[in-house]
Protein backbone atom coordinates (compact mmCIF):
# COMPACT_ATOMS: atom_id res chain seq x y z
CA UNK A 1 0.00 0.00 0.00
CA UNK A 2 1.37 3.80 -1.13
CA UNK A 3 2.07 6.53 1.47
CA UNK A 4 -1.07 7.42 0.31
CA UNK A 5 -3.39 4.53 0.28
CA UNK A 6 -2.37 4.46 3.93
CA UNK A 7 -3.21 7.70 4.72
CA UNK A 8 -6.74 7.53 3.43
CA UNK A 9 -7.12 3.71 5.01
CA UNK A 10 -6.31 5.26 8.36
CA UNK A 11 -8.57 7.87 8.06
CA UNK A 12 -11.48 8.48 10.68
CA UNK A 13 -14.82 8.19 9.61
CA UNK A 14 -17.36 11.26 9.82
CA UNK A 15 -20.79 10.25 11.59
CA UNK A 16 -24.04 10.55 10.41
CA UNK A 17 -25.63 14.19 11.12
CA UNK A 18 -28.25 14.58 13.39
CA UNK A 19 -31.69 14.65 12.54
CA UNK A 20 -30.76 12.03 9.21
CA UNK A 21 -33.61 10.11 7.96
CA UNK A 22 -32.73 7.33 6.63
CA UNK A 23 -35.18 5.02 3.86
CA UNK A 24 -34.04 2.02 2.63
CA UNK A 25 -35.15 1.42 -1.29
CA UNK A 26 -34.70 -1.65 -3.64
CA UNK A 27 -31.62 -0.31 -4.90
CA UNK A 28 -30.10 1.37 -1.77
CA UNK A 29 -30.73 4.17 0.39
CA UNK A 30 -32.33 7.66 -0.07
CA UNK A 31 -30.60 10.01 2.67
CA UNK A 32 -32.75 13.18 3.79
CA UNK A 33 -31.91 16.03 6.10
CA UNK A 34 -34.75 18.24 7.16
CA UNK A 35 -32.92 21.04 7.88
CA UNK A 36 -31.25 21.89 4.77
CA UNK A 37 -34.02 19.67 2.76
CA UNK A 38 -31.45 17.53 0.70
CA UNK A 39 -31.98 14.59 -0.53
CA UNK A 40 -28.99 12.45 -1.37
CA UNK A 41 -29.23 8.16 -2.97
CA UNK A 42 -26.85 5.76 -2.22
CA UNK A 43 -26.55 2.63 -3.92
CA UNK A 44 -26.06 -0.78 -2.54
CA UNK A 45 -22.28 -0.26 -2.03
CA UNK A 46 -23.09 3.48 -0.76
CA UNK A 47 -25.97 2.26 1.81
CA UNK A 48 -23.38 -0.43 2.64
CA UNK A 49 -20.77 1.88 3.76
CA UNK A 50 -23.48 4.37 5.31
CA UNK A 51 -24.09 1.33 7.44
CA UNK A 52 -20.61 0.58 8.25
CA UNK A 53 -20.36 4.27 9.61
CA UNK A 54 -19.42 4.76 13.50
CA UNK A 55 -20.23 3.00 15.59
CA UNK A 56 -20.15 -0.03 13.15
CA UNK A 57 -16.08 1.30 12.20
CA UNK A 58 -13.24 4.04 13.42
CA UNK A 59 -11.62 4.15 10.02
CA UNK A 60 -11.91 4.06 6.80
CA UNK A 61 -9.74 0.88 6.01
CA UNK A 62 -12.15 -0.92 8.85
CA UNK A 63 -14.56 -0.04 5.80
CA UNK A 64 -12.78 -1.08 2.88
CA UNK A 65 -11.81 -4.00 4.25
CA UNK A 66 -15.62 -4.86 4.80
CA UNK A 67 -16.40 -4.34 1.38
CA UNK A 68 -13.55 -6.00 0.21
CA UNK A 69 -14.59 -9.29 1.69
CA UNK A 70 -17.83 -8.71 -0.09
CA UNK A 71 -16.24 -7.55 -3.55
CA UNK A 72 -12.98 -9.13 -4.27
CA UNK A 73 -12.47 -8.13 -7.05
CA UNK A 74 -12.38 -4.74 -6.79
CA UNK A 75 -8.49 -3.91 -6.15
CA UNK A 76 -8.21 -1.69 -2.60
CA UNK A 77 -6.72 1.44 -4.04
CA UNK A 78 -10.05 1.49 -5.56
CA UNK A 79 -12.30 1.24 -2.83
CA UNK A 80 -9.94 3.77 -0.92
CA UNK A 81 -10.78 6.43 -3.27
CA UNK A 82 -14.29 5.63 -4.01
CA UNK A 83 -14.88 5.24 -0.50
CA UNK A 84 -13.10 8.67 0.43
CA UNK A 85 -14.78 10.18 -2.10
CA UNK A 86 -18.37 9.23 -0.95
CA UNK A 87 -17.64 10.48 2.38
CA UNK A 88 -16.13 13.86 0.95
CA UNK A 89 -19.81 14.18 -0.53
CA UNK A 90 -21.47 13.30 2.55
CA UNK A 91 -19.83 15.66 4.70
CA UNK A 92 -20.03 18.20 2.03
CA UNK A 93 -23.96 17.86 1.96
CA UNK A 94 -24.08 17.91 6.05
CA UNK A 95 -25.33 14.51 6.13
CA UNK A 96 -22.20 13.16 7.87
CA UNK A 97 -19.97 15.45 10.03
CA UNK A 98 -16.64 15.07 11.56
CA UNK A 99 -17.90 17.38 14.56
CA UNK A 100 -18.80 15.51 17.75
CA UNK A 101 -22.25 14.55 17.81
CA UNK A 102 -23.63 16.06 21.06
């Protein structure tokens, strides 16, 4: 694993915001926070790695190496990113925050 993979694997994960409905679907998850009204789908991989969120997992690698049992295949520099990149958009919509949750 690069300097970099390792850095993202070790990375704490955000939680999910207060106040987060959550609605499972056929094909996922649809997301909604009241507050700021948005509405965000996950797929199956996305709604599996909202469930793996704290307290399920600390870090992201505890993640990736979850879904990496389910999807062999896909190589771990992969899921690193994708996964980092999900949360990136999760925190960036205010549905998961790296704030403590009172």
């Amino acid at each position: 694993m690069s300097a970099h993979e390792t850095a993202l694997a070790v990375r704490a994960l955000p939680v999910p915001a207060p106040g987060v409905i959550v609605q499972a679907m056929d094909e996922g998850v649809v997301l909604f926070d009241g507050r700021s009204e948005t509405y965000f789908g996950l797929n199956t991989v996305g709604a599996a790695v909202w469930a793996l969120l704290p307290p399920a997992h600390r870090t992201v690698g505890a993640v990736c190496g979850q879904l990496s049992a389910t999807y062999p295949e896909v190589p771990m520099a992969t899921l690193l990113a994708d996964v980092n990149a999900l949360l990136d958009d999760l925190v960036a919509a205010g549905l998961a925050t790296t704030e403590p949750v009172p």
